[in-house]
Protein backbone atom coordinates (compact mmCIF):
# COMPACT_ATOMS: atom_id res chain seq x y z
CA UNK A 1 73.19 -13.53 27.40
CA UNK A 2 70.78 -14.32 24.53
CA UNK A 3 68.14 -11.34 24.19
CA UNK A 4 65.06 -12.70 22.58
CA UNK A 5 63.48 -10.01 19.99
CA UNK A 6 59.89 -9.77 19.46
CA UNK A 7 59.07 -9.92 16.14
CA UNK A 8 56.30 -7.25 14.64
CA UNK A 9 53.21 -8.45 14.02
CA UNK A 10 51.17 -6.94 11.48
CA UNK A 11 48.61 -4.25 12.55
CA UNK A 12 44.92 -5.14 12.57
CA UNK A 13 43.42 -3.43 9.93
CA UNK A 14 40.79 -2.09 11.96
CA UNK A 15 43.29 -0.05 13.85
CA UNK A 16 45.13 1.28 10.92
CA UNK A 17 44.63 5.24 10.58
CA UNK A 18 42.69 5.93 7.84
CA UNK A 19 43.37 9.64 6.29
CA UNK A 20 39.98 11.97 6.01
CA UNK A 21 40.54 12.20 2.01
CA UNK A 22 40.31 8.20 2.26
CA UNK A 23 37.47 8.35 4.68
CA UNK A 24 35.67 10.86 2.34
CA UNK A 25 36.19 9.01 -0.92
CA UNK A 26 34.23 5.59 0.62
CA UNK A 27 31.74 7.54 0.95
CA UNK A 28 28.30 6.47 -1.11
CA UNK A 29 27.01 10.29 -1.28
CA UNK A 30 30.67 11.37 -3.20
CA UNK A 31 29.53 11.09 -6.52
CA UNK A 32 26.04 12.53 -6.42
CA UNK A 33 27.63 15.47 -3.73
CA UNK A 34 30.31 16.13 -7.10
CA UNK A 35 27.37 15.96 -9.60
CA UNK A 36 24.95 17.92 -7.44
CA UNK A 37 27.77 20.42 -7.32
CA UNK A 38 28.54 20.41 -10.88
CA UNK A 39 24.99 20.28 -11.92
CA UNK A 40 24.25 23.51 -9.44
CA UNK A 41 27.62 25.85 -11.11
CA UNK A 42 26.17 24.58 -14.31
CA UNK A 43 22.75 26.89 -13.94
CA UNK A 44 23.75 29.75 -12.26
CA UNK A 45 26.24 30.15 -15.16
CA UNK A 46 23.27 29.72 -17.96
CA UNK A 47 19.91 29.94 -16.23
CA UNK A 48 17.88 32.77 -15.21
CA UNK A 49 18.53 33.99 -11.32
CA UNK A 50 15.34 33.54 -10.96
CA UNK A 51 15.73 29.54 -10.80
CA UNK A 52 17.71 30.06 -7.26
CA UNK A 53 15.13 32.30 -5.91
CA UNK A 54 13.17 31.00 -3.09
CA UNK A 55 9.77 30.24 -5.57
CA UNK A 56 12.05 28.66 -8.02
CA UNK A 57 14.35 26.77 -5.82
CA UNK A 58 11.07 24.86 -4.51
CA UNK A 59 9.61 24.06 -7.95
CA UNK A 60 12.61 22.01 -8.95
CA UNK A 61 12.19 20.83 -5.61
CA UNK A 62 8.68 19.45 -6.31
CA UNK A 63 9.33 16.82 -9.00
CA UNK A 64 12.78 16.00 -6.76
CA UNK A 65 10.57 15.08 -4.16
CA UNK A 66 8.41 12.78 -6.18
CA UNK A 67 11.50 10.75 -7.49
CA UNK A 68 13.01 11.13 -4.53
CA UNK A 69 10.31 8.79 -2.79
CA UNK A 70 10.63 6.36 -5.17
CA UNK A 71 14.49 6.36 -4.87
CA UNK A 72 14.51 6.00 -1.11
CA UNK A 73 12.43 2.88 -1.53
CA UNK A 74 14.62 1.84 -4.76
CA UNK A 75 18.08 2.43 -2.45
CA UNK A 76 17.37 0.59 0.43
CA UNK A 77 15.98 -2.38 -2.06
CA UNK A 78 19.35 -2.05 -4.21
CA UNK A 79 21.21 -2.00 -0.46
CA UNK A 80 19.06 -5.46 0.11
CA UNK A 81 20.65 -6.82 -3.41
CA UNK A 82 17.26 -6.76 -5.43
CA UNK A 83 15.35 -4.50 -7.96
CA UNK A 84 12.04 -3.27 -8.35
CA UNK A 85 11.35 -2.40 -11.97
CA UNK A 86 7.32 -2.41 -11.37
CA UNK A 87 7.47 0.83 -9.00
CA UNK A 88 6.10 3.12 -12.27
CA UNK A 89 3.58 0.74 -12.77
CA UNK A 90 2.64 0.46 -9.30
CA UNK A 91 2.01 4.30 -9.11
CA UNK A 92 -0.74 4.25 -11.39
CA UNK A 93 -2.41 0.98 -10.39
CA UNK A 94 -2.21 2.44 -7.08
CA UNK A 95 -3.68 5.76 -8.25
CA UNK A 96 -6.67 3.64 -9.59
CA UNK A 97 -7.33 1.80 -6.86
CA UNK A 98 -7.24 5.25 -4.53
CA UNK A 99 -9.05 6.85 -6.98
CA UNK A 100 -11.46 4.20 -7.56
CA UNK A 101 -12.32 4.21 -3.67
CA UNK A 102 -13.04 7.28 -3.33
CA UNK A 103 -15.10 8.01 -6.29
CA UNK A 104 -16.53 4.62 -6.84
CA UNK A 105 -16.94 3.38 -3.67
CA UNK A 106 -17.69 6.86 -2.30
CA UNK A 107 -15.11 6.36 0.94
CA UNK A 108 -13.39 8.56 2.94
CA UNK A 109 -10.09 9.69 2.42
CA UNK A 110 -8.29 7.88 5.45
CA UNK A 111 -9.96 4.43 3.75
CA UNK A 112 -8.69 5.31 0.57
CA UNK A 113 -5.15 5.65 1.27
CA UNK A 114 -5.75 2.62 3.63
CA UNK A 115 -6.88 0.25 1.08
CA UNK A 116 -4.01 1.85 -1.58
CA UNK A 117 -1.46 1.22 0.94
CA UNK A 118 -2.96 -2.28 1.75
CA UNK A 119 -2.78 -3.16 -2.16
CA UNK A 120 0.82 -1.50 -2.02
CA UNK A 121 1.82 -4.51 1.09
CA UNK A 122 0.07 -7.27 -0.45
CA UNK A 123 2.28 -6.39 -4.67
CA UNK A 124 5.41 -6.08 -2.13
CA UNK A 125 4.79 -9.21 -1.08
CA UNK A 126 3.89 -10.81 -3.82
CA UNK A 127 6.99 -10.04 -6.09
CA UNK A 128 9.02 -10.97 -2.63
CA UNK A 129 7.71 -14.15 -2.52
CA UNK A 130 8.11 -15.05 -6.27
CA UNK A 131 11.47 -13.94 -6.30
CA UNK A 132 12.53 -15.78 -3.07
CA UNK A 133 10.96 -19.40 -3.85
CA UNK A 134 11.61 -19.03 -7.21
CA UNK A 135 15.14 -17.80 -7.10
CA UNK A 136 14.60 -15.77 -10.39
CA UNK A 137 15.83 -12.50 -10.40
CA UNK A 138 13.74 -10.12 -9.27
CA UNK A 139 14.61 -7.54 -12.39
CA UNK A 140 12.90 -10.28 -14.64
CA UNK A 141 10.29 -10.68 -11.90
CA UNK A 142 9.37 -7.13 -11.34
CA UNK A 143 9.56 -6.34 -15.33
CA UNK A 144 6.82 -8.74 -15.56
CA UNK A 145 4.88 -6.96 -12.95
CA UNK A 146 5.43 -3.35 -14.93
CA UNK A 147 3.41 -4.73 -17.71
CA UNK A 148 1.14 -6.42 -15.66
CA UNK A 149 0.57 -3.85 -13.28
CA UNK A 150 0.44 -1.15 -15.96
CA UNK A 151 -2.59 -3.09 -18.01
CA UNK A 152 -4.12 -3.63 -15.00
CA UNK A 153 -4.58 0.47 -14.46
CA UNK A 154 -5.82 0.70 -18.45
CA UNK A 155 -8.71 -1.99 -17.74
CA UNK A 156 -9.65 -0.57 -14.29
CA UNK A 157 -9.69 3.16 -15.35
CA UNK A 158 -11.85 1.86 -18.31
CA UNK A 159 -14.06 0.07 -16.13
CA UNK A 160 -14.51 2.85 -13.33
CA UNK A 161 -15.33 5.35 -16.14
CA UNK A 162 -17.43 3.57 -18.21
CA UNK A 163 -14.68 3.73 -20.76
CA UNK A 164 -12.89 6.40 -20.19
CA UNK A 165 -9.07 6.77 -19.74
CA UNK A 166 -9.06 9.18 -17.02
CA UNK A 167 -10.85 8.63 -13.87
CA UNK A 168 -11.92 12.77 -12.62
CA UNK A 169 -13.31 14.40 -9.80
CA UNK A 170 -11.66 12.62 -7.28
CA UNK A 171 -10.44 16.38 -5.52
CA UNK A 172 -14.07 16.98 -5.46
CA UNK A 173 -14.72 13.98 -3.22
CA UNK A 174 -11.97 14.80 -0.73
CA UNK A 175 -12.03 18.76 -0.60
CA UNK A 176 -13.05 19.14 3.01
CA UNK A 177 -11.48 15.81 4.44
CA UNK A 178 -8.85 16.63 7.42
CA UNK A 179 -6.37 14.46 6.63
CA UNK A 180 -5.82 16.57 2.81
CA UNK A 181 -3.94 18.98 4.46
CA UNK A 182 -0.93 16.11 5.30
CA UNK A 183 -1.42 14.61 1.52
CA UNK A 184 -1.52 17.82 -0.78
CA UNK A 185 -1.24 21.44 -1.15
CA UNK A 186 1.50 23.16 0.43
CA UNK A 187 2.71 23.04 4.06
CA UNK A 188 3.81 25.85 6.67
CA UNK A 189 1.93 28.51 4.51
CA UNK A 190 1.20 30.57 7.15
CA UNK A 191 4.73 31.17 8.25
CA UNK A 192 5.29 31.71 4.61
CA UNK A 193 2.59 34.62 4.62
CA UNK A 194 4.59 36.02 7.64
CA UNK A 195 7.09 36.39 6.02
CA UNK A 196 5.65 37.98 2.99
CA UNK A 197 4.61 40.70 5.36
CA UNK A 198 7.22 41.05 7.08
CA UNK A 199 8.94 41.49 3.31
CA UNK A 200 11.29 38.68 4.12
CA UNK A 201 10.24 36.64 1.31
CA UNK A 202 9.18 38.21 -2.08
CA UNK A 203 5.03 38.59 -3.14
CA UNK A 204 3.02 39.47 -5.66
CA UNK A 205 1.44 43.41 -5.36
CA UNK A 206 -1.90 41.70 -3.63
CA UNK A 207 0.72 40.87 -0.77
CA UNK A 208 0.81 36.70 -1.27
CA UNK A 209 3.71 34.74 -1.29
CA UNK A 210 5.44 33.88 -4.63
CA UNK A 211 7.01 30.92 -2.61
CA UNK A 212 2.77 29.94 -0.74
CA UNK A 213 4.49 26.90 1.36
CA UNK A 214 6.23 23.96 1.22
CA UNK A 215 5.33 21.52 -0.67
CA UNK A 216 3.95 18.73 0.96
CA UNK A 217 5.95 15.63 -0.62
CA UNK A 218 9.14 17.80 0.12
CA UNK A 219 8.29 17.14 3.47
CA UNK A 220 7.42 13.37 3.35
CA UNK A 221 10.58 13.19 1.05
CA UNK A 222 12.72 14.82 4.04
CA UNK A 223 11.05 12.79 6.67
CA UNK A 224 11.15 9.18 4.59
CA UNK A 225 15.17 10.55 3.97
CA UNK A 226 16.25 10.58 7.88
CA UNK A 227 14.04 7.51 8.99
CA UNK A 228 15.95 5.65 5.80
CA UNK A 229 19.33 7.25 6.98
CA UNK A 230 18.59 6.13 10.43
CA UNK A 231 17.90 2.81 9.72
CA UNK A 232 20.87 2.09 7.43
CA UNK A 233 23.22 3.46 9.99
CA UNK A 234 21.77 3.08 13.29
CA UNK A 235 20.03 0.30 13.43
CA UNK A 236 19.70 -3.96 13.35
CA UNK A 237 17.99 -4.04 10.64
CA UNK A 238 19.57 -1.36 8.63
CA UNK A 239 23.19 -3.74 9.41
CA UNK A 240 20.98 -6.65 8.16
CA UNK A 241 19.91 -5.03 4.78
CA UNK A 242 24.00 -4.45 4.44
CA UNK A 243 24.43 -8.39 5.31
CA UNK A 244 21.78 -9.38 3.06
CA UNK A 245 22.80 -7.30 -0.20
CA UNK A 246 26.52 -8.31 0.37
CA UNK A 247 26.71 -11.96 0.29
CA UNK A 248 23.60 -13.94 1.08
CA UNK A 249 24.45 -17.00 1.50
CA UNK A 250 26.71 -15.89 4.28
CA UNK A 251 24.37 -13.55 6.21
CA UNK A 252 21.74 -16.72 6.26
CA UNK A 253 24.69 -18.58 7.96
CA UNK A 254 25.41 -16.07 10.70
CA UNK A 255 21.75 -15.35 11.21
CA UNK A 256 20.34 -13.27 9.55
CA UNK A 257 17.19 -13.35 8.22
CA UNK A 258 17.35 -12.66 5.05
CA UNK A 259 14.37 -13.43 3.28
CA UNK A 260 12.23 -11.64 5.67
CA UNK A 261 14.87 -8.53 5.46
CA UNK A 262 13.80 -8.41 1.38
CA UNK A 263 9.93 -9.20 1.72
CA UNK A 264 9.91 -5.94 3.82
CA UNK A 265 12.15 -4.24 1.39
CA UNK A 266 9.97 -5.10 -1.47
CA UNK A 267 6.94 -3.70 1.01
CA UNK A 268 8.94 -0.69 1.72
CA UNK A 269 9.39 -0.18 -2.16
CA UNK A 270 5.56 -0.34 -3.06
CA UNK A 271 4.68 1.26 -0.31
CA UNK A 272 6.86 4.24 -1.20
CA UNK A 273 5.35 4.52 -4.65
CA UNK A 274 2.12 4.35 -3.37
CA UNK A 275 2.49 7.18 -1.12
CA UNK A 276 3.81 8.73 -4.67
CA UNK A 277 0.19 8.19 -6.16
CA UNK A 278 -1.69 9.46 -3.61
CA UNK A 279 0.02 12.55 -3.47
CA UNK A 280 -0.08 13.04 -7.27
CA UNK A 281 -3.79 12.36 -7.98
CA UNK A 282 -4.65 14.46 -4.89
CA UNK A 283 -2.35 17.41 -6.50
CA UNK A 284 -3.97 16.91 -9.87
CA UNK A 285 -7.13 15.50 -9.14
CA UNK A 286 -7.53 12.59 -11.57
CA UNK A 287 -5.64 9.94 -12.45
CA UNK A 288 -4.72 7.56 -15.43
CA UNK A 289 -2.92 4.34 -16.06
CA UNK A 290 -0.29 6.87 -17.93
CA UNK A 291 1.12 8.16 -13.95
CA UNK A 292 4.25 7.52 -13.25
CA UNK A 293 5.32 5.85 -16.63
CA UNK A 294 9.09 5.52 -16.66
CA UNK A 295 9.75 6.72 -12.98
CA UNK A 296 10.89 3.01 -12.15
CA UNK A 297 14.14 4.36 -14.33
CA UNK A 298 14.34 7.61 -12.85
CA UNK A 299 14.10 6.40 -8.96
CA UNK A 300 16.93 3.63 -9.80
CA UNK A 301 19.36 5.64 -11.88
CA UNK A 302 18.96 8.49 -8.63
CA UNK A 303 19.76 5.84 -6.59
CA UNK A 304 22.74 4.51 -8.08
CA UNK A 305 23.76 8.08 -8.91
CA UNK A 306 23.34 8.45 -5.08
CA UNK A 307 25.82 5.92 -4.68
CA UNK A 308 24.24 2.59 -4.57
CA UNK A 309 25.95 -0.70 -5.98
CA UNK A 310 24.44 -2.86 -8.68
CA UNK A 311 25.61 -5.70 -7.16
CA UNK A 312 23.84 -4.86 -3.40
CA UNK A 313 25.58 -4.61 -0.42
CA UNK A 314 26.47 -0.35 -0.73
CA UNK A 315 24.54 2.34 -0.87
CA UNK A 316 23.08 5.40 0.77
CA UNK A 317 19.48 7.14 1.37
CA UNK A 318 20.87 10.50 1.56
CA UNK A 319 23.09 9.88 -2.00
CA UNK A 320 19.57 9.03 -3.27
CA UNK A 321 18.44 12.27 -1.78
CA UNK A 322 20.88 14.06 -3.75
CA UNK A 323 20.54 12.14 -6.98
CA UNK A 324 16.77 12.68 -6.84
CA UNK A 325 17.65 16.64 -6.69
CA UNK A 326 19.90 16.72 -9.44
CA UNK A 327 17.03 14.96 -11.43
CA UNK A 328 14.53 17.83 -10.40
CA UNK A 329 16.68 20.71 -10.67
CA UNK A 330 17.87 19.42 -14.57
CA UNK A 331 14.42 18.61 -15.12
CA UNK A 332 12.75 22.33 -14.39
CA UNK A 333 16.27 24.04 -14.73
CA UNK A 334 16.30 23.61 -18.24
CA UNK A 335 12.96 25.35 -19.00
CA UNK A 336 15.24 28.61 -17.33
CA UNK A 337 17.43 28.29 -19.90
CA UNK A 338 18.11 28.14 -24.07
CA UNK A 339 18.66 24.00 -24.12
CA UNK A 340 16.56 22.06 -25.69
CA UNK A 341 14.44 20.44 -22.89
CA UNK A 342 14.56 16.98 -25.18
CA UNK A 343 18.31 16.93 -24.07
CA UNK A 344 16.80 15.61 -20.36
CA UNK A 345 16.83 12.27 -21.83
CA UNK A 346 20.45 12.37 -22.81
CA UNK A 347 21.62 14.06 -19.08
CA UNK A 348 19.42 10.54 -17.88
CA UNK A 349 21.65 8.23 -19.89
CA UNK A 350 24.84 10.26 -19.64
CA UNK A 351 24.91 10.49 -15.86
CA UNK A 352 23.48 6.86 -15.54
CA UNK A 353 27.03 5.95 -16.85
CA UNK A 354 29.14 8.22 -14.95
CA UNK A 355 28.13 7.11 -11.65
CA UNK A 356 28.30 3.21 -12.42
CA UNK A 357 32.08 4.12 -13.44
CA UNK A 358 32.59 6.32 -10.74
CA UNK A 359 31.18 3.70 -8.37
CA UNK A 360 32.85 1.06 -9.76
CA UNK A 361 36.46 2.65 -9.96
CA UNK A 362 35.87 4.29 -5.83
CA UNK A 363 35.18 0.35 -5.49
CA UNK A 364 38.14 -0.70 -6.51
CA UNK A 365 40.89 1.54 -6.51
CA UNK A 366 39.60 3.27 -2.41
CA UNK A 367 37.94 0.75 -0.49
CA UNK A 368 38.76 -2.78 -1.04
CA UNK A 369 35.43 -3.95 -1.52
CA UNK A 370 33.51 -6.31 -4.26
């Protein structure tokens, strides 16, 4: 009798077992988790203790935060397959046109960030739209819009001022607005004054917090950080930004729409650093077309230390959370030390170039992918 053998058939590769160490290294966050690590061993060998105190933990935290909004908006843009080099710019032009509102125009705060977010929509748009019926790439499009955007905030600063370069007195007009308290200043400072007296927290000898609160763009950073996260992972649209940064052409064919996906990305993006200038000229008071020069670097070198690809398609919010910390805590950390602060600019570059090779090699060697 003639026994007929089965042959094997190879395994789907979907039901493959993948080991944890595998698992871990396709991870977006790997890098900036490693750096973040490094970067943290690296102080508490050569700073001051007093950096990882409570007080000093959340002012490195501060300028994090500020970054970090940006890079949320700059990772799920970079996830989408585009750029937005005008986000710097657009923090100052929208700082003017808050600032202008409520001291020119004499409005109230909730119109104020209403019209600076409305501005933020209509620039999203607008560079969407140029780069998708153009088909130019949106780094050359958005450069374009950095200069544009940043001359814009010179003339109109000049022009609310009378010829001035800093537009004041804006805290003045907003002091006893209720909606400051969500915009500026320092959140849960009660509890913090709890614990002050309950000498859980240190405090000065008048019995106030060295650590008053949170502050409050820590807490939009958080918040903007898990709705990002929870889009990417959990939702239609979040598998449609993936779709649309990974191959175009095919995502259009299955369905997807991708040119609406990246006009709301580009939104997202200007709306992020809008919420940036608000916040900022509330904390200081004034603005200038000088706010937020260079952060358009900062937010998209945290984002690809955070994991995301150049070429679109990979990425994470929460690797741009941590990117965005290791910029904050170099960025205040070395005033608690003997370094040179003008060796920030170097750390920029330097880990810039790491995580593009890091990326790039966990691309190719770990998962397969483009």
């Amino acid at each position: 009798m003639n026994e007929t053998t089965a042959k094997p058939t190879a395994q789907d590769e979907r039901l493959r077992h993948t080991s944890w160490i595998a698992q871990l290294m396709k991870r977006p966050e790997l890098g900036a988790l490693s750096g973040l690590a490094f970067v943290t061993v690296f102080f508490a060998l050569t700073a001051d203790p007093v950096m990882f105190s409570l007080s000093g933990i959340l002012n490195f935290l501060s300028p994090a935060a500020q970054v970090g909004i940006l890079a949320i908006g700059a990772s799920l843009l970079m996830v989408g397959g585009e750029f937005d080099l005008s986000v710097g710019s657009m923090v100052a032009f929208a700082g003017l046109v808050f600032g202008a509102t409520v001291t020119v125009l004499d409005m109230p705060l909730f119109v104020a960030v209403l019209v600076t977010m409305l501005t933020a929509i209509a620039i999203g748009a607008t560079n969407a739209q140029i780069v998708l019926r153009t088909g130019l790439p949106s780094f050359i499009v958005t450069l374009a819009l950095l200069f544009i955007l940043r001359g814009l905030a010179l003339v109109g600063v000049k022009w609310a001022t009378g010829g001035s370069t800093q537009l004041r007195g804006i805290a003045d007009r907003v002091s006893e607005d209720p909606l400051l308290p969500f915009l500026a200043g320092d959140a849960f400072s009660g509890f913090f004054q709890w614990l002050a007296d309950h000498d859980v927290i240190a405090k000065f000898p008048n019995g106030a917090p060295m650590a008053p609160g949170v502050p409050i763009e820590l807490v939009w950073f958080l918040a903007l950080t898990a709705i990002a996260t929870w889009v990417l992972l959990r939702t239609r649209f979040g598998n449609w930004i993936f779709a649309s940064g990974g191959d175009a052409a095919a995502a259009t064919n299955s369905g997807v729409p991708v040119r609406r996906v990246k006009t709301y990305l580009f939104i997202i993006t200007a709306c992020c650093a809008a919420l940036v200038a608000v916040i900022t000229v509330l904390d200081a008071g004034s603005t200038d077309p000088r706010r937020g020069f260079q952060k358009e670097f900062e937010a998209i070198i945290a984002a690809v230390i955070g994991g995301c690809l150049l070429t679109g398609g990979y990425g994470s919010a929460i690797g741009a959370f941590l990117g965005s910390i290791i910029f904050g805590m170099v960025m205040i950390g070395l005033t608690y030390t003997r370094i040179d602060q003008d060796w920030y600019q170097v750390f920029l570059g330097g880990m810039l170039l790491i995580a593009v090779l890091f990326n790039n090699a966990i691309r190719r060697r770990v998962t397969g992918e483009r």
